[in-house]
Protein backbone atom coordinates (compact mmCIF):
# COMPACT_ATOMS: atom_id res chain seq x y z
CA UNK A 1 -10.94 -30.12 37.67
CA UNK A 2 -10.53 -33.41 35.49
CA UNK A 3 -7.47 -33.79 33.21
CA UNK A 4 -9.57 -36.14 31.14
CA UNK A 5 -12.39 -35.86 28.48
CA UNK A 6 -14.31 -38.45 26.25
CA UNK A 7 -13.11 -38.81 23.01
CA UNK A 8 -16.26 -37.19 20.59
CA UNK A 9 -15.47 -40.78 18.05
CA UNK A 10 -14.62 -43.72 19.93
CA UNK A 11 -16.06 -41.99 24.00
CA UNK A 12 -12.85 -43.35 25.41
CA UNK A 13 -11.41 -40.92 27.82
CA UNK A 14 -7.90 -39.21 26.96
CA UNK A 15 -6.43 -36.36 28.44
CA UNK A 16 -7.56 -32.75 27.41
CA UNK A 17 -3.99 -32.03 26.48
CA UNK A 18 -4.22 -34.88 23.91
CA UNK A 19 -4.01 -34.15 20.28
CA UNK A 20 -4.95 -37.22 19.04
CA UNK A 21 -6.62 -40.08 20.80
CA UNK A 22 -4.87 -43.52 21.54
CA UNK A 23 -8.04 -45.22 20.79
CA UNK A 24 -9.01 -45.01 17.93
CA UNK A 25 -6.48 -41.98 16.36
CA UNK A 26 -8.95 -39.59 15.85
CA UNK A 27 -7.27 -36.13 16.05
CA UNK A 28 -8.93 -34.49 18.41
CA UNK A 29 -7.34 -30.61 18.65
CA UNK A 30 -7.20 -28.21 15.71
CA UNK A 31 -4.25 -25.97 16.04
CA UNK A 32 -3.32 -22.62 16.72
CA UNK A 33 -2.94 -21.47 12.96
CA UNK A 34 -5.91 -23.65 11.74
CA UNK A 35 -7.96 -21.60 14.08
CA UNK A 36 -6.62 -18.32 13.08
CA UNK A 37 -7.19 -19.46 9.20
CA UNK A 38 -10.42 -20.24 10.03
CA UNK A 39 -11.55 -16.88 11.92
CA UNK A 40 -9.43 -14.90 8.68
CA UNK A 41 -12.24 -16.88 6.81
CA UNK A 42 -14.72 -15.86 8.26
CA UNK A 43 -14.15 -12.44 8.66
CA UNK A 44 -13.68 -11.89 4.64
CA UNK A 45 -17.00 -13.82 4.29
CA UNK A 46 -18.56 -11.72 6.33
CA UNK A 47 -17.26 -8.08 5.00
CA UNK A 48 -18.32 -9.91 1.24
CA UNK A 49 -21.82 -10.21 2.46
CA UNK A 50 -21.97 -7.21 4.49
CA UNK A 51 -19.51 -4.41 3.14
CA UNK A 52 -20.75 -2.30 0.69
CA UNK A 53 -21.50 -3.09 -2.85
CA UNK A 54 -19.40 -1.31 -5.39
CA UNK A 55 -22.93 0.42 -6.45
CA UNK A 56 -22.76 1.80 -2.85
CA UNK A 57 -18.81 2.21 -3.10
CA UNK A 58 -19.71 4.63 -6.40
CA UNK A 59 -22.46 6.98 -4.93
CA UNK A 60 -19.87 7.26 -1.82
CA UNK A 61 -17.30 8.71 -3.93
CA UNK A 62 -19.42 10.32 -6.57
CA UNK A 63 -20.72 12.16 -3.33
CA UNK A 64 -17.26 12.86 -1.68
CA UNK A 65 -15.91 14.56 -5.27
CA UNK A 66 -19.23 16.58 -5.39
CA UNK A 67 -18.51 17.18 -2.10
CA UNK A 68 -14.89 18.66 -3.05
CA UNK A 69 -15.86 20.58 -5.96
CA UNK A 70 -18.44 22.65 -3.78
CA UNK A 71 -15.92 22.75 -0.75
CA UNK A 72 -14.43 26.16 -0.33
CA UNK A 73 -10.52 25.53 -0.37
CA UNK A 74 -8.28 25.74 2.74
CA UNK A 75 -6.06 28.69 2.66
CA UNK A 76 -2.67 25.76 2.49
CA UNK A 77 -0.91 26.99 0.05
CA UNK A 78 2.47 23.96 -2.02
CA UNK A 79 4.81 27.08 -1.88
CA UNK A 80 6.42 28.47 1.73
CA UNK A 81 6.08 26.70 4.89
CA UNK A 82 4.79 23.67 3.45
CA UNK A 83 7.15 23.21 0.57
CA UNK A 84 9.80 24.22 2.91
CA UNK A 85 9.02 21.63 5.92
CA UNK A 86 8.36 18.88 2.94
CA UNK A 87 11.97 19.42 0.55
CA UNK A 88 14.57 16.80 0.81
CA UNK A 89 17.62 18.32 2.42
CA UNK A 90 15.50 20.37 4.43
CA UNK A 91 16.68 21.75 8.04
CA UNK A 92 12.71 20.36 9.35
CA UNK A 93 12.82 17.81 11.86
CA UNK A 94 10.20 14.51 11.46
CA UNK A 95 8.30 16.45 14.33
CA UNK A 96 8.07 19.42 12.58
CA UNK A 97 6.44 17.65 9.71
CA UNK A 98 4.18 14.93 11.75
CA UNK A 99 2.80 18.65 13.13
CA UNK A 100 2.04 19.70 9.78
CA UNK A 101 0.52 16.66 8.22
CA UNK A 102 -2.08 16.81 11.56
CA UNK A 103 -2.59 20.24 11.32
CA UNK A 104 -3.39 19.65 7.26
CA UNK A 105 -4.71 16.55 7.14
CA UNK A 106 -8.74 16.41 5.88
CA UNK A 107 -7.47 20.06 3.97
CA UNK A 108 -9.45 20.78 0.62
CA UNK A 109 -6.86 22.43 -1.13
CA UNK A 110 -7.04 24.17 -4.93
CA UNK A 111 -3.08 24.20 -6.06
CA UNK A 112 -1.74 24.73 -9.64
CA UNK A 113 1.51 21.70 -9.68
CA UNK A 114 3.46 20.71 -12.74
CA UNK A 115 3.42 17.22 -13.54
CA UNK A 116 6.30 14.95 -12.81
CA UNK A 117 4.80 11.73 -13.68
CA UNK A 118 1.04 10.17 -14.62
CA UNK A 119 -0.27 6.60 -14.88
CA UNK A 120 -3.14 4.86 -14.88
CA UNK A 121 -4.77 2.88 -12.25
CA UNK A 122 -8.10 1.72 -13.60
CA UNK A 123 -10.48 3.12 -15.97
CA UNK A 124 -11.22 6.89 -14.69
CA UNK A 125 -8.66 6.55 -11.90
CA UNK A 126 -4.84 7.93 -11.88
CA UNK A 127 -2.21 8.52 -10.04
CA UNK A 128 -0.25 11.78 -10.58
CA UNK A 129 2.96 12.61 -8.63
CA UNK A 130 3.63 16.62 -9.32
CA UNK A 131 7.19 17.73 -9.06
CA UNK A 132 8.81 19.15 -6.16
CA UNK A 133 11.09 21.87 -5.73
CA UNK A 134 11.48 25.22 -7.43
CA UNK A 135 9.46 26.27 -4.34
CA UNK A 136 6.57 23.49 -4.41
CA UNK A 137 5.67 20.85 -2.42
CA UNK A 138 5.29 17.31 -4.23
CA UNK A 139 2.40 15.79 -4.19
CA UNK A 140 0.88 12.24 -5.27
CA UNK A 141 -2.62 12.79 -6.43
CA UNK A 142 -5.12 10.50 -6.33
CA UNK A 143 -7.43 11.85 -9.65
CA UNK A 144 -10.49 11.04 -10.58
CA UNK A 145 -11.33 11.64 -14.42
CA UNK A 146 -15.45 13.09 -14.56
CA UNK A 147 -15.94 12.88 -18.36
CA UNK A 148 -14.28 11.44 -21.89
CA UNK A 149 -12.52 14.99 -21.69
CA UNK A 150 -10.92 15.01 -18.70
CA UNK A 151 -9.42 10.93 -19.33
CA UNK A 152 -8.34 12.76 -22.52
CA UNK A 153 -6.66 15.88 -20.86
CA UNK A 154 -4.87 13.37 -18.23
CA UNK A 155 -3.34 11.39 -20.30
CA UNK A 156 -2.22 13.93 -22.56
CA UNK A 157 -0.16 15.36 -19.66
CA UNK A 158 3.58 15.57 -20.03
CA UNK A 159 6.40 15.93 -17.55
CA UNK A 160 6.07 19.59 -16.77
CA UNK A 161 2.32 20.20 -17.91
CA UNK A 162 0.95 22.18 -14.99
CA UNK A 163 -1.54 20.32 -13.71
CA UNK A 164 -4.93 22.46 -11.91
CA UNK A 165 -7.07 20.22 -8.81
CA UNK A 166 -8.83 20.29 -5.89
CA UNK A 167 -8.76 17.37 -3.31
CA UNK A 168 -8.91 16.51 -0.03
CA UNK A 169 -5.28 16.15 1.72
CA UNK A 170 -5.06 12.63 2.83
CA UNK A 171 -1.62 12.07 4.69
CA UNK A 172 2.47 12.07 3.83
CA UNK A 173 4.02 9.85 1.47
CA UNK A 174 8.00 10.34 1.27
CA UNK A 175 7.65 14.06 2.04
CA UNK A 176 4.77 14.46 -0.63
CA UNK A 177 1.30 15.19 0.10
CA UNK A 178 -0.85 12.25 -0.52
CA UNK A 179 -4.28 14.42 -2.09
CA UNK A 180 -6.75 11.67 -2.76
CA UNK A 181 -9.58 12.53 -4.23
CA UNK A 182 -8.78 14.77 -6.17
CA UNK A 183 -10.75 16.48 -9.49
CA UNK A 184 -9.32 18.48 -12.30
CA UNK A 185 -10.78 22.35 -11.87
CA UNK A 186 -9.51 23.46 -15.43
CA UNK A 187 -8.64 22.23 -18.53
């Protein structure tokens, strides 16, 4: 196999390890991290042209929150087991939990949590962590305001407002249940 190649400027031959050529100084390999800038390029190009459109984004989730209002709730109940296996200071090993979160994960629960803290992400969209303890499991919900009344209810909410939802559980985040989406049920 030939160590050599033409150069594509000047069609002197230099060797294939050469970066640039002696000739005439063209440079003749890109390197490693140009070619992984370039293919990161691409890629985003490519999920702009071909990943949904936020019209398609919005019919997605308005059908996944109609989805989880008509869902019939998992019996998993924020008190017990789960609030026990969750708490800070509990005697629950990280195996005990990982079991949990599997065996809950995808869960459309319907819990009753009071509020620890609320704020807002974008127009219709917040993020409520529920307090933990006195026998509940925390929570950080991922809530999606339907209507002018529910934005108003939301962010009327105060530290220890008991907060009503259904959502779909979605993981662990620092022994809380990550619930996203989630709708209010009652005002």
């Amino acid at each position: 196999m030939s160590k050599v190649k033409n150069c594509p400027a000047c069609e002197k031959e230099v060797a294939k390890s050469a970066k640039v050529c002696p000739g005439c100084g063209k440079k003749l390999k890109k390197g490693v991290f140009f070619k992984i800038f370039v293919g990161l390029v691409v890629l985003v190009v490519l999920s702009v042209i071909f990943g949904p459109s936020k019209e398609d984004k919005a019919r997605q989730l308005a059908a996944e929150l109609e989805k989880i209002e008509s869902a019939q709730p998992a019996k998993v109940s924020p008190t017990g087991e789960l609030a026990e296996l969750f708490s800070f200071g509990s005697e629950n090993t990280d195996i005990q939990r990982d079991n949990m979160e599997k065996e809950i994960d995808g869960k459309i629960v319907q819990w009753s949590l009071p509020v620890f803290e609320v704020k807002k992400r974008d127009e219709k969209l917040y993020r409520v962590q529920t307090r933990s303890g006195s026998g509940n499991v925390g929570t950080f919900l991922t809530l999606h305001a339907r209507s002018s009344d529910d934005v108003a209810y939301i962010e009327n909410l105060k530290t220890g407002s008991i907060i009503r939802f259904k959502g779909r559980i979605d993981g662990v985040s620092i022994r809380n249940i990550d619930i996203d989406p989630a709708i209010l049920i009652s005002r």
